[in-house]
C-alpha atoms as a PDB file:
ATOM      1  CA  UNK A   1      70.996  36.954  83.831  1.00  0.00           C
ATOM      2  CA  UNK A   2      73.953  36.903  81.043  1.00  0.00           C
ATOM      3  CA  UNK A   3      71.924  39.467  78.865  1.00  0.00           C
ATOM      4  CA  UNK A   4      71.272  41.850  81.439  1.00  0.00           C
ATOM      5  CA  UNK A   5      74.804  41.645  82.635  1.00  0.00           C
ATOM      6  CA  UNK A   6      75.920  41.943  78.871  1.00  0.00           C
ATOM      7  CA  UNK A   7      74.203  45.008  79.079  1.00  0.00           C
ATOM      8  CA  UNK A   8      74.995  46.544  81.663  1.00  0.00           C
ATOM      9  CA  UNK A   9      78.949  46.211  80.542  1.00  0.00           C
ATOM     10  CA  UNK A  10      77.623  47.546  77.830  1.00  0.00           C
ATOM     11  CA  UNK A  11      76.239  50.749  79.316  1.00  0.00           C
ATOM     12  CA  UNK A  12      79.621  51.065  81.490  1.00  0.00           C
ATOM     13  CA  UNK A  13      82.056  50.312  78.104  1.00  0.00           C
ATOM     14  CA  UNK A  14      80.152  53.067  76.294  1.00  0.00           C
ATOM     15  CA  UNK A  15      80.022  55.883  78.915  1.00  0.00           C
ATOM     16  CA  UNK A  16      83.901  55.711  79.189  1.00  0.00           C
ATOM     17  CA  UNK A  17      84.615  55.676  75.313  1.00  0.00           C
ATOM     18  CA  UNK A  18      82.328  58.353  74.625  1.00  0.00           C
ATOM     19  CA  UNK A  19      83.722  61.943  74.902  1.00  0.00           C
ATOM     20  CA  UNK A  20      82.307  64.346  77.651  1.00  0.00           C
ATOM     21  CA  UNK A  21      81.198  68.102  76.715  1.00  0.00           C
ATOM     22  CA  UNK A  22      84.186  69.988  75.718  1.00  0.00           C
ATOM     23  CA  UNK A  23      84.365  72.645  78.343  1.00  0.00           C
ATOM     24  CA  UNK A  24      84.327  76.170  76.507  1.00  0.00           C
ATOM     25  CA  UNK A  25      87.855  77.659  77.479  1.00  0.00           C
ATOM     26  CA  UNK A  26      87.714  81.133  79.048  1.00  0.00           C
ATOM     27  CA  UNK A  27      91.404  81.664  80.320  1.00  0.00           C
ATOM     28  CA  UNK A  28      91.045  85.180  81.660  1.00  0.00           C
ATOM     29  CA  UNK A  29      87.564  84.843  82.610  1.00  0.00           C
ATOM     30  CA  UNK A  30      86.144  87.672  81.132  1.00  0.00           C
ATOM     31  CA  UNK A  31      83.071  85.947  79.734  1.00  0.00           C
ATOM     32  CA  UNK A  32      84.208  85.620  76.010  1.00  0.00           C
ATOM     33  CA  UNK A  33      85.582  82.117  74.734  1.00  0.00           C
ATOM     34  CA  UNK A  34      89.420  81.976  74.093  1.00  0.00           C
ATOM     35  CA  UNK A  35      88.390  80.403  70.386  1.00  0.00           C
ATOM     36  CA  UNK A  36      86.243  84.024  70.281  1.00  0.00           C
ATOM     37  CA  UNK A  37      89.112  86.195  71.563  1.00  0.00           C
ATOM     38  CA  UNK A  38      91.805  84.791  69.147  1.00  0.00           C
ATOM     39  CA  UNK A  39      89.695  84.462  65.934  1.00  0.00           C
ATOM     40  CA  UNK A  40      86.776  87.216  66.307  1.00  0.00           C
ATOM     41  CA  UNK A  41      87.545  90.114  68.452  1.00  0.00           C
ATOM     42  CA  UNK A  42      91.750  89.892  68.244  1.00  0.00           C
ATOM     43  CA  UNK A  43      91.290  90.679  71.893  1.00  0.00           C
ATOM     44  CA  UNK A  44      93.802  88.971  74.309  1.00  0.00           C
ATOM     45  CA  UNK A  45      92.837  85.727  75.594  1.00  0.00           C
ATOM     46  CA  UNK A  46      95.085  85.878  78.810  1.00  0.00           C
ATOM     47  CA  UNK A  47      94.043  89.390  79.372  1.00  0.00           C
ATOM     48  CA  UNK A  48      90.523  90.160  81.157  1.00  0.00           C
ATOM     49  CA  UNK A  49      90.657  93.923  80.127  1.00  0.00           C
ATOM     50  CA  UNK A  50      93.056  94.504  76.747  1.00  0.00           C
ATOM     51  CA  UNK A  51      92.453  97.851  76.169  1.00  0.00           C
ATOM     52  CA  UNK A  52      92.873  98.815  80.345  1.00  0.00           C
ATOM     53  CA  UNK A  53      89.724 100.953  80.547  1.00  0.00           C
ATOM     54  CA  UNK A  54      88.479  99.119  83.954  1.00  0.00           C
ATOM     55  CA  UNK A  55      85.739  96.696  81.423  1.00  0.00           C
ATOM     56  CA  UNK A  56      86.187  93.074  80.605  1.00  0.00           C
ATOM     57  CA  UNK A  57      86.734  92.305  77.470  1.00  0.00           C
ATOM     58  CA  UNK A  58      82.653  90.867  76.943  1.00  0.00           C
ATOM     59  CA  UNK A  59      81.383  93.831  78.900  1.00  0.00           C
ATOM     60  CA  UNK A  60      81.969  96.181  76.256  1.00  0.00           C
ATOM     61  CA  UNK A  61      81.595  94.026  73.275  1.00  0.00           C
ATOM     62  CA  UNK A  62      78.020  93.254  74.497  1.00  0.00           C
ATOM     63  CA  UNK A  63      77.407  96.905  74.783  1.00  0.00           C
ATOM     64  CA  UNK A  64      78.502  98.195  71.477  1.00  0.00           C
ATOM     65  CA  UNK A  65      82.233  99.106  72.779  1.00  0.00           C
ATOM     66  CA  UNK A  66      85.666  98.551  71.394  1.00  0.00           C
ATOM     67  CA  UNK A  67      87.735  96.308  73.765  1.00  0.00           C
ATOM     68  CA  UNK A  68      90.856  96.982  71.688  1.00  0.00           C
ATOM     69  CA  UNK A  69      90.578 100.981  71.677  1.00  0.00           C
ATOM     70  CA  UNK A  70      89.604 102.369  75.281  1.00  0.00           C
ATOM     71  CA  UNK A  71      86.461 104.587  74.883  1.00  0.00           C
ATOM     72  CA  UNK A  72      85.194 103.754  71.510  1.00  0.00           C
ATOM     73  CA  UNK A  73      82.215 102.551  70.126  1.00  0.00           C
ATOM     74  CA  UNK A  74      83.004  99.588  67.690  1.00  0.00           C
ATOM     75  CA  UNK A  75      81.039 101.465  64.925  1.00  0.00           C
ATOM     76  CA  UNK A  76      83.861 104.360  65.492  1.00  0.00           C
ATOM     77  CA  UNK A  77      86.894 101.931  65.291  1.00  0.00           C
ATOM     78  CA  UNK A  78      88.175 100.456  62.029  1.00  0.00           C
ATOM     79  CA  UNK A  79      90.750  97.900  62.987  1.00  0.00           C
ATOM     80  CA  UNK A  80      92.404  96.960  60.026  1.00  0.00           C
ATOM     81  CA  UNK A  81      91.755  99.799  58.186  1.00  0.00           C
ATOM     82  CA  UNK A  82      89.566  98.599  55.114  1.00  0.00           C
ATOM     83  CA  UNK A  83      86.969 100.684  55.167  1.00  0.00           C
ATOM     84  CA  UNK A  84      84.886  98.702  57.102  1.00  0.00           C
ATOM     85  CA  UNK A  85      83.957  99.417  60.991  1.00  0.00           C
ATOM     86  CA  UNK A  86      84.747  97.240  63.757  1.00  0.00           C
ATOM     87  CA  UNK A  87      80.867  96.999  64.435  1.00  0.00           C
ATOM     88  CA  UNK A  88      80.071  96.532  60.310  1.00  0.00           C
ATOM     89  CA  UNK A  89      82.792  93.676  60.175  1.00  0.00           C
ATOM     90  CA  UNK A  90      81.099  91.389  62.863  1.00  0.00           C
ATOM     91  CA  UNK A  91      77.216  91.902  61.219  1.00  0.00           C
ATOM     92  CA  UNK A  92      78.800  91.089  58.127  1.00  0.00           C
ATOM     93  CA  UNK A  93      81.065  87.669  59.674  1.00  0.00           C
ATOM     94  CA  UNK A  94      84.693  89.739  57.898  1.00  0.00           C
ATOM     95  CA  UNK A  95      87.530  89.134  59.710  1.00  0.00           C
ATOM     96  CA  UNK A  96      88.197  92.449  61.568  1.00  0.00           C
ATOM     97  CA  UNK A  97      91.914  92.122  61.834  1.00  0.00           C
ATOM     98  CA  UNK A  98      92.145  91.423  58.244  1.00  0.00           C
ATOM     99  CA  UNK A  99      91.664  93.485  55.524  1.00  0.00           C
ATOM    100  CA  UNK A 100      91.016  90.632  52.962  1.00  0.00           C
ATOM    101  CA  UNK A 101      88.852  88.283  54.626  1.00  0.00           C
ATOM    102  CA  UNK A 102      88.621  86.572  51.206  1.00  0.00           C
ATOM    103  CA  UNK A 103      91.312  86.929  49.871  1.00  0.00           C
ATOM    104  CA  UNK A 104      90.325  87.928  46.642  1.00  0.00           C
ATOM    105  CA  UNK A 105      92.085  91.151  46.280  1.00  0.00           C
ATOM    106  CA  UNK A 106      89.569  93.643  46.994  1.00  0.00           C
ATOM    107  CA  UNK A 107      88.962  95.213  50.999  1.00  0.00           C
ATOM    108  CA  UNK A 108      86.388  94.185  52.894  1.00  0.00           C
ATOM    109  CA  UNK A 109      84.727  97.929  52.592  1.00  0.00           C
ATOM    110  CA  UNK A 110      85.173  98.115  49.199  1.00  0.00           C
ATOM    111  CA  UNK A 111      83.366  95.131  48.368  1.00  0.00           C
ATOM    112  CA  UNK A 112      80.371  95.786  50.607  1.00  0.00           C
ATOM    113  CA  UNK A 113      80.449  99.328  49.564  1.00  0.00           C
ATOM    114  CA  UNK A 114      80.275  97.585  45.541  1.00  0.00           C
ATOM    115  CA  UNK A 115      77.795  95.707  46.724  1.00  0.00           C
ATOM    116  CA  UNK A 116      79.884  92.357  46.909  1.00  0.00           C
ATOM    117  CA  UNK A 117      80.267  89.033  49.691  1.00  0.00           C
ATOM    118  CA  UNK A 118      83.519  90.169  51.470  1.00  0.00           C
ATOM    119  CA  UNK A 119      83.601  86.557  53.152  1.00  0.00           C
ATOM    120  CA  UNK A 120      83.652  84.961  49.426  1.00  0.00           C
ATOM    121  CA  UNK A 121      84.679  85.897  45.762  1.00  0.00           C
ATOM    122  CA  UNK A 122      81.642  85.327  43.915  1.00  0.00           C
ATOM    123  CA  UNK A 123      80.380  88.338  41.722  1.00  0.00           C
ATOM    124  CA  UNK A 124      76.635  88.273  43.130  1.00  0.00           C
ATOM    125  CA  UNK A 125      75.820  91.039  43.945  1.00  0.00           C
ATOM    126  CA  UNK A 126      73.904  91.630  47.122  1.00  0.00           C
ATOM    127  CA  UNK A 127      70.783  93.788  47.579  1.00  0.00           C
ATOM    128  CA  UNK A 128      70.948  97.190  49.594  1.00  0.00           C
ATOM    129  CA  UNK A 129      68.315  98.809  51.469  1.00  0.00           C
ATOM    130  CA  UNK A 130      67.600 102.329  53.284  1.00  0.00           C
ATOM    131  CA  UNK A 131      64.367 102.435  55.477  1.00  0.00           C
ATOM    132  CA  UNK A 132      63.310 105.726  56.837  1.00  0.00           C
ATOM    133  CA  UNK A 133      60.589 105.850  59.677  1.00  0.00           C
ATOM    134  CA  UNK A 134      58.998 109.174  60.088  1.00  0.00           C
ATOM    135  CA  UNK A 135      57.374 108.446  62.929  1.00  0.00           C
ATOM    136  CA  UNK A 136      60.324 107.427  64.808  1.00  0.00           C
ATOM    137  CA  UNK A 137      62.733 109.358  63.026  1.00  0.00           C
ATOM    138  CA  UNK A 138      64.706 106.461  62.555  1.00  0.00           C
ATOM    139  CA  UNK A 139      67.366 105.099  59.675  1.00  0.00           C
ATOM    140  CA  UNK A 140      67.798 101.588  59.379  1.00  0.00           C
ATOM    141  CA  UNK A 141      70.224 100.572  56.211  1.00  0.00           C
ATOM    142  CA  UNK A 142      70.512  96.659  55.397  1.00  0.00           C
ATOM    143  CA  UNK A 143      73.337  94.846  53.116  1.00  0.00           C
ATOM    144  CA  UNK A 144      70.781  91.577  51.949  1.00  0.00           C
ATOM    145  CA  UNK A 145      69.269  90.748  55.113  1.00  0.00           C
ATOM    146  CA  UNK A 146      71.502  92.376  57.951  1.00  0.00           C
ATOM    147  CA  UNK A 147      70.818  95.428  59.473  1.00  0.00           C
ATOM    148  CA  UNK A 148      74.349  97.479  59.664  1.00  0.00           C
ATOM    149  CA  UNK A 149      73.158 100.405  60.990  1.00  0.00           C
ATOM    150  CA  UNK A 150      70.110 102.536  62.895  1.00  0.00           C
ATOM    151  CA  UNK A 151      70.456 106.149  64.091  1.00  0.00           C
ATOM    152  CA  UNK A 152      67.990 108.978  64.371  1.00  0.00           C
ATOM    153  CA  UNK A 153      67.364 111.310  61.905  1.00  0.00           C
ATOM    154  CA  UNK A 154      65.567 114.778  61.351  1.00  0.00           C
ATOM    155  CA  UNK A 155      62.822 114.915  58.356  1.00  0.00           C
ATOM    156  CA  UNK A 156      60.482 117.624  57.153  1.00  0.00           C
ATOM    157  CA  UNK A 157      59.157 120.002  59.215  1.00  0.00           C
ATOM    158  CA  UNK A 158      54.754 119.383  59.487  1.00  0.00           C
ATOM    159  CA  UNK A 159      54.662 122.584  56.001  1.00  0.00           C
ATOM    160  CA  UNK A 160      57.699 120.945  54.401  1.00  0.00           C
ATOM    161  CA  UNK A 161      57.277 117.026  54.944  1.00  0.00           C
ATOM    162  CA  UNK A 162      59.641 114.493  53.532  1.00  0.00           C
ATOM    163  CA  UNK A 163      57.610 112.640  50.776  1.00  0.00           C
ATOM    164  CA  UNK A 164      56.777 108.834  51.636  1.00  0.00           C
ATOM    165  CA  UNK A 165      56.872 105.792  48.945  1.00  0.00           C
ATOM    166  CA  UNK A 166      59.630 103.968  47.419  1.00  0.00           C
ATOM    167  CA  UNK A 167      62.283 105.587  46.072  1.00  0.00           C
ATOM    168  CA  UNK A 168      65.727 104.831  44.571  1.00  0.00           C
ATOM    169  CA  UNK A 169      69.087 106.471  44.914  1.00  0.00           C
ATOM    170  CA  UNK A 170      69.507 108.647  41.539  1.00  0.00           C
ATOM    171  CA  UNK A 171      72.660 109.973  42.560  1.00  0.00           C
ATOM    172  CA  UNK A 172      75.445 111.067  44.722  1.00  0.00           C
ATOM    173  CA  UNK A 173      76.956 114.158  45.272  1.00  0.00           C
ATOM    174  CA  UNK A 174      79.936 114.780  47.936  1.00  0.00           C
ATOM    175  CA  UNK A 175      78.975 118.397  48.527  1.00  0.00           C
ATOM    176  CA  UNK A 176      76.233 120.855  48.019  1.00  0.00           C
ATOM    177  CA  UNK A 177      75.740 124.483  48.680  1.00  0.00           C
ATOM    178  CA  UNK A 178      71.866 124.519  50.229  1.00  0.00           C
ATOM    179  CA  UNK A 179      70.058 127.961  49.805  1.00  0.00           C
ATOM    180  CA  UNK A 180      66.383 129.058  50.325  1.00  0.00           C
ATOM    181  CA  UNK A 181      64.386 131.616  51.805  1.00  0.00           C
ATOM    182  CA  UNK A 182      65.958 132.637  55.608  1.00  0.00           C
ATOM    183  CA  UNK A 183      69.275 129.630  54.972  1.00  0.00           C
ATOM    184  CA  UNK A 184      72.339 129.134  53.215  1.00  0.00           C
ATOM    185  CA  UNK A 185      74.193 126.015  54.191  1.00  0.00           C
ATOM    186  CA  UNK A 186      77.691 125.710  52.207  1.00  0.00           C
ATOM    187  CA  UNK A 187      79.406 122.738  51.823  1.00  0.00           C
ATOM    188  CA  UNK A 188      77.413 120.465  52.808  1.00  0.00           C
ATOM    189  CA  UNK A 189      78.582 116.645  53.067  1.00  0.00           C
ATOM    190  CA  UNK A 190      77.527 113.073  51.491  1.00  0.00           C
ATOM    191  CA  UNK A 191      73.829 113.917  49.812  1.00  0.00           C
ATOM    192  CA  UNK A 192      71.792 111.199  48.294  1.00  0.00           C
ATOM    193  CA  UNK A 193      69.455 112.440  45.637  1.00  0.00           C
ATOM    194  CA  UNK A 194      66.561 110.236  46.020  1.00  0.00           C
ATOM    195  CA  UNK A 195      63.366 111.789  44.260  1.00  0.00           C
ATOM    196  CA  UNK A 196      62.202 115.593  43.411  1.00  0.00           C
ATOM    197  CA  UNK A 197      59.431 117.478  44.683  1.00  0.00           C
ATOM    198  CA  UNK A 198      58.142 120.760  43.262  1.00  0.00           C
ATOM    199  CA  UNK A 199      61.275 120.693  40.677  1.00  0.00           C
ATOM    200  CA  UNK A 200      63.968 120.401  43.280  1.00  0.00           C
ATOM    201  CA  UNK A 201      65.924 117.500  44.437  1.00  0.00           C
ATOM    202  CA  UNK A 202      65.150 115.587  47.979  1.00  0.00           C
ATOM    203  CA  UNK A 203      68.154 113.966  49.206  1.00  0.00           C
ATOM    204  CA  UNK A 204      69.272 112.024  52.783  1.00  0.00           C
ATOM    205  CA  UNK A 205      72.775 114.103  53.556  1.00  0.00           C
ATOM    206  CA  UNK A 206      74.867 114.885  56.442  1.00  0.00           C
ATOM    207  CA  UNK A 207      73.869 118.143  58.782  1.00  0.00           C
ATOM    208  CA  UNK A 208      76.155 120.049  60.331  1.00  0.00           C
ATOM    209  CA  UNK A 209      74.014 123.156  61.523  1.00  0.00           C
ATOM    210  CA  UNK A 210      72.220 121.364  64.248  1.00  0.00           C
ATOM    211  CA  UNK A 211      72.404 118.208  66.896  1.00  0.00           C
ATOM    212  CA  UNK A 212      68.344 117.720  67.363  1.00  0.00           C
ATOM    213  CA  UNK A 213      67.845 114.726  65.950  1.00  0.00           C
ATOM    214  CA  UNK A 214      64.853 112.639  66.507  1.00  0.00           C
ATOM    215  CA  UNK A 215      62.431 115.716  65.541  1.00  0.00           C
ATOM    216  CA  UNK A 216      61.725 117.250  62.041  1.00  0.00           C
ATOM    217  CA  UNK A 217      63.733 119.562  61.403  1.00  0.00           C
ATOM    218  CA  UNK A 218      64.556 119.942  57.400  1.00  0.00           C
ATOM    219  CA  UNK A 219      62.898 121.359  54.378  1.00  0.00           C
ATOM    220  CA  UNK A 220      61.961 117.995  53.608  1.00  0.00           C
ATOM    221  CA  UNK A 221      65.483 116.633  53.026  1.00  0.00           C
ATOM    222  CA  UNK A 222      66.207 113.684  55.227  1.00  0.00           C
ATOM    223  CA  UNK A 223      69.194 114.927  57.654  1.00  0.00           C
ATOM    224  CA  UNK A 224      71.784 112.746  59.066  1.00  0.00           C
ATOM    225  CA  UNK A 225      74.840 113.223  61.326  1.00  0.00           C
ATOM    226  CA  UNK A 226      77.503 113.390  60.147  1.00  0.00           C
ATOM    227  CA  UNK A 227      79.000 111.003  62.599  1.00  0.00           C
ATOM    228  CA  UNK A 228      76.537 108.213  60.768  1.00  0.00           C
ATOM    229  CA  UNK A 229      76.378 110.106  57.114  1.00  0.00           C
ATOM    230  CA  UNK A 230      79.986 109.056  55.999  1.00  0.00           C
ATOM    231  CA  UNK A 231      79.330 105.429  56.278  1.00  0.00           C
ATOM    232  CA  UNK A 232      75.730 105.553  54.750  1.00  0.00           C
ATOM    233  CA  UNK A 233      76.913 107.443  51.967  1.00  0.00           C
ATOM    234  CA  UNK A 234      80.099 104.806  51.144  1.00  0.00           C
ATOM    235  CA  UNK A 235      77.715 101.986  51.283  1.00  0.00           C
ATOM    236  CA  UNK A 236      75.016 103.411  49.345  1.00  0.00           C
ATOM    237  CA  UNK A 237      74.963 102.974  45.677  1.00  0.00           C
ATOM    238  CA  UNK A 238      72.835 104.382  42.121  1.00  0.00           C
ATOM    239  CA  UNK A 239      70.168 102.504  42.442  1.00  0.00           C
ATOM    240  CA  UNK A 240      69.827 101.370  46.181  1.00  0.00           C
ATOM    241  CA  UNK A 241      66.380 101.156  46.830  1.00  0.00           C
ATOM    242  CA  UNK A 242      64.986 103.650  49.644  1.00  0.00           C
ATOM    243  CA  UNK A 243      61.967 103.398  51.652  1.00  0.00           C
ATOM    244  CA  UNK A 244      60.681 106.192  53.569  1.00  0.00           C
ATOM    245  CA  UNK A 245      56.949 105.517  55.286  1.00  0.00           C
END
């Protein structure tokens, strides 16, 4: 009788020493954590809806959207203007309301863009990888192991088809004049040489002269908008490794 009443004191004394679940604090109840608000998205804890487009603050973030800028994509929003987009910064765990997540001197675009940790200063550097799907006409473009981007793109036309195999980036050139047979396309933006065929250069660049992507379109070139080209074309270095299958 002692024992079991020893216990059962027992089982009473330890249930009211021990610590219940810390409730996650939501203050303004828009379905992100106050901790999350204050340290991740700089959004305003006390404030369901801190850029005042009619969406709580979680709403948008879970979609893709800026809750600091009304209307914006985070991938179109850079908020501490390092180089690095709002959308980029959270795949990558940078601080997006800091420039310097490390500290170390350097922004947090220009080390990824170097191929560098912005979240440490170690001088590893850290693998880079663009994937081109014909089938899907798809870009995917990893820094190590996450994914920062995917977008449609617009390969080779069926008589002109973008080659397939592994590939490398061989150089970069901010603009190009492209000329053939029934086209001329000045000043063309952010091209990628990444192999020749038939004695001329096949690069992944920006494309101005059309919006149709998804469908083949090019002489074999792989065409990107220019809304996604700028950032692909930063990040990509001599030497990143390209896939196209």
């Amino acid at each position: 009788m002692l024992k079991r009443l020893f216990f059962a004191s027992f089982i009473f004394f330890f249930l009211i020493v021990l610590p219940a679940k810390a409730e996650v604090l939501d203050s303004d109840k828009d379905g992100l954590s106050d901790v999350d608000e204050m340290y991740i998205y700089h959004t305003d804890p006390q404030l369901a809806d801190t850029d005042g487009d009619g969406y709580l603050d979680n709403q948008e973030v879970s979609k893709g959207f800026s809750s600091l800028v009304a209307g914006k994509q985070l991938k179109e929003v850079d908020s501490d203007n390092d180089g690095l987009n709002d959308a980029q910064e959270l795949i990558v765990g940078s601080d997006l309301g800091k420039a310097d997540t490390d500290g170390d001197g350097y922004s947090d675009g220009l080390e990824v863009d170097r191929g560098f940790d912005p979240l440490n200063s170690s001088t590893e550097k850290i693998a880079k990888k663009i994937e081109v799907d014909l089938k899907t006409q798809t870009l995917v473009y990893y820094f190590g192991d996450k994914k920062m981007d995917e977008f449609l793109i617009s390969s080779g036309i069926p008589s002109l088809p973008t080659p397939k195999g592994q590939f490398e980036i061989l150089k970069k050139k901010p603009i190009i004049n492209y000329s053939g047979p029934g086209y001329y396309l000045p000043n063309t933006k952010w091209n990628l040489l990444f192999t020749y065929k038939g004695g001329l250069g096949v690069f992944v660049h920006g494309a101005y002269w059309h919006n149709n992507f998804g469908h083949p379109m090019s002489h074999g070139c792989v065409n990107v908008a220019y809304s996604n080209m700028e950032d692909l074309y930063n990040f990509s270095e001599v030497g990143t490794k390209v896939v196209i299958r």
